[in-house]
Protein backbone atom coordinates (compact mmCIF):
# COMPACT_ATOMS: atom_id res chain seq x y z
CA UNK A 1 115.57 26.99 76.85
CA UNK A 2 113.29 29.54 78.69
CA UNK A 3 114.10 32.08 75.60
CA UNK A 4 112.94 29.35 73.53
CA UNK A 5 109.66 29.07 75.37
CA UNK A 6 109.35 33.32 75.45
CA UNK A 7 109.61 33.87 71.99
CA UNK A 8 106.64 30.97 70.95
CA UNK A 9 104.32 33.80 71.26
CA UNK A 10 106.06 35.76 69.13
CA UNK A 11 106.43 33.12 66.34
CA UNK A 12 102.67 32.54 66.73
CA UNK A 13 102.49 36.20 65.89
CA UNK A 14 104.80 36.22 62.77
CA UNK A 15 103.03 33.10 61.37
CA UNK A 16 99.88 34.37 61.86
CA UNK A 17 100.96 37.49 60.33
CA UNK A 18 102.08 35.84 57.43
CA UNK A 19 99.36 34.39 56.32
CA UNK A 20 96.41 34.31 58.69
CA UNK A 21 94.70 31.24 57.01
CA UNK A 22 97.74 29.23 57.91
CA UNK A 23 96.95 26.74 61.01
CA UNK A 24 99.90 25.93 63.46
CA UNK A 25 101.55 22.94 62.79
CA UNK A 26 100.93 20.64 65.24
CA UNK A 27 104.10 19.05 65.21
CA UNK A 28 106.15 21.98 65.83
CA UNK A 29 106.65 22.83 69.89
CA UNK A 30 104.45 25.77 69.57
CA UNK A 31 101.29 23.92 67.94
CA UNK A 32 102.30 21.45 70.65
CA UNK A 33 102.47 24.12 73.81
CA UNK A 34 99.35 25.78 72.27
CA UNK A 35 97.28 22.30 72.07
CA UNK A 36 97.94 21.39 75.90
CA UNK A 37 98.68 24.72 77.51
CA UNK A 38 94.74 24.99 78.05
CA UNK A 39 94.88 21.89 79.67
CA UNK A 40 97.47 22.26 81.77
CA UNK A 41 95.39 25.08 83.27
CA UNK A 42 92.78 23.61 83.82
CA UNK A 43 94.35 21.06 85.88
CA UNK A 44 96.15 23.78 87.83
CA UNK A 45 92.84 25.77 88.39
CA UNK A 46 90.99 22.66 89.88
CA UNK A 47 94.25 22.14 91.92
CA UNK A 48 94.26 25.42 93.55
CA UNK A 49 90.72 25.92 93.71
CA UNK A 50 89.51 22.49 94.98
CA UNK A 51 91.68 19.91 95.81
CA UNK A 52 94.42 21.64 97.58
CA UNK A 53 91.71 23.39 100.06
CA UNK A 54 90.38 19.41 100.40
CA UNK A 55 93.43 18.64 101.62
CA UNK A 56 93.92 21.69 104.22
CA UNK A 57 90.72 20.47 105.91
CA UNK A 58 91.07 16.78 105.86
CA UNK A 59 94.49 17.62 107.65
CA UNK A 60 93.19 20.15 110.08
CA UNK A 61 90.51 17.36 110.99
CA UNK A 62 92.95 14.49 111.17
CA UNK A 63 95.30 16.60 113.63
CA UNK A 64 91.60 17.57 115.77
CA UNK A 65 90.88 13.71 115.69
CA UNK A 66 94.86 13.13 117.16
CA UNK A 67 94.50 15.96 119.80
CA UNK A 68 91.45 14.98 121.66
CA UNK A 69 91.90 13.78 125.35
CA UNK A 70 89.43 13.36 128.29
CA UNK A 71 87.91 16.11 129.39
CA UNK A 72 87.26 17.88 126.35
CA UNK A 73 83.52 18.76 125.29
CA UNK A 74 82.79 17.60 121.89
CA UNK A 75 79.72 17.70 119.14
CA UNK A 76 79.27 14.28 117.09
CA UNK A 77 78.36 14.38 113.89
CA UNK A 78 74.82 13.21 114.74
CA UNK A 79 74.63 16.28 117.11
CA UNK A 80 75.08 15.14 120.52
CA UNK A 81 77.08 16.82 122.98
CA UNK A 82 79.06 15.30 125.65
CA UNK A 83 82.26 14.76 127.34
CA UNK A 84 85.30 12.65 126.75
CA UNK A 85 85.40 10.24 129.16
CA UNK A 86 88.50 7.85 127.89
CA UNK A 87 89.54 7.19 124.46
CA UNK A 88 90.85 4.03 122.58
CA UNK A 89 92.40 3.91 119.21
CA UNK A 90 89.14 4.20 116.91
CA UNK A 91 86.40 4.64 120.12
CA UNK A 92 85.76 7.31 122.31
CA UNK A 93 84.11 6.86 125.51
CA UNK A 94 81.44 10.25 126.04
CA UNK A 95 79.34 11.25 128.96
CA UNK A 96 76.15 12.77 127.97
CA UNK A 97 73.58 14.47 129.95
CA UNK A 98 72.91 15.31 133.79
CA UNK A 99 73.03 11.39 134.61
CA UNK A 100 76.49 11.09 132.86
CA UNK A 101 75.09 8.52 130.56
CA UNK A 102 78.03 6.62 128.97
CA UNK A 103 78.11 6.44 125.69
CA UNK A 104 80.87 4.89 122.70
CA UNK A 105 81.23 6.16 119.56
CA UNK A 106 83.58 5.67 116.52
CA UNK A 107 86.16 8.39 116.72
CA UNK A 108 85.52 9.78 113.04
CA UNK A 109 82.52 10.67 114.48
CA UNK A 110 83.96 13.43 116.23
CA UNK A 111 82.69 16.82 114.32
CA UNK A 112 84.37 19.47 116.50
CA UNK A 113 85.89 20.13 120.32
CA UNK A 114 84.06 22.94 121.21
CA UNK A 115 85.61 25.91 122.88
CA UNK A 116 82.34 26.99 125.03
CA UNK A 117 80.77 24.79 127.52
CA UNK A 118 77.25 23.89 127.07
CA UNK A 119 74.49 22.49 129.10
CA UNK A 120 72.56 19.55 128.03
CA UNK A 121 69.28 21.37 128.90
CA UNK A 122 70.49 24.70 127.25
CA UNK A 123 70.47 26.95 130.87
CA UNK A 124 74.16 27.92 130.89
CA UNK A 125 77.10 28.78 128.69
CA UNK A 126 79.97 29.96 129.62
């Protein structure tokens, strides 16, 4: 089978040889092969290029969302840095600011752990 699928090229060649106002029957398996291989392509160059690095992040951010526990310092999607105070199944519990103002938020609203601590009024990191 794969020799049949090598030498389609080479029959394309010898047709068009032939006579090069002759089209490719499109009922033959090389008129077929040469009617979807550009499709097939395509598909395979938006897989590569955009879905399968879609799917790389989404996981990378599911397994973040799985591995948080209290203690770590996180940045919300809105921007607001705190400190995970206790987590539920779809809430986290944060403390914010010098008072340790308690706040809940939805856990897909977790943007990133961050490896550096920060202080709420911008004076330290470390």
């Amino acid at each position: 089978m794969l020799d049949w699928l090598l030498n389609i090229p080479t029959a394309l060649a010898e047709t068009a040889a032939a006579d090069p106002n002759a089209a490719v029957d499109p009922t033959s398996p090389a008129g077929l092969i040469s009617m979807f291989l550009p499709m097939i392509l395509i598909i395979a160059v938006f897989y590569f290029l955009m879905i399968r690095p879609q799917r790389k992040k989404d996981k990378k951010v599911k397994e973040m969302l799985a591995n948080l526990k209290p203690g770590d310092r996180i940045c919300t999607i809105g921007g607001i840095y705190g400190t995970i105070k206790g987590l539920r199944e779809d809430t986290v519990m944060l403390s914010v600011g010098k008072q340790d103002t308690e706040m809940v938020i939805a856990r897909w609203a977790v943007r990133n752990v961050e490896e550096v601590t920060v202080e709420n009024e911008g004076e330290l990191l470390t």
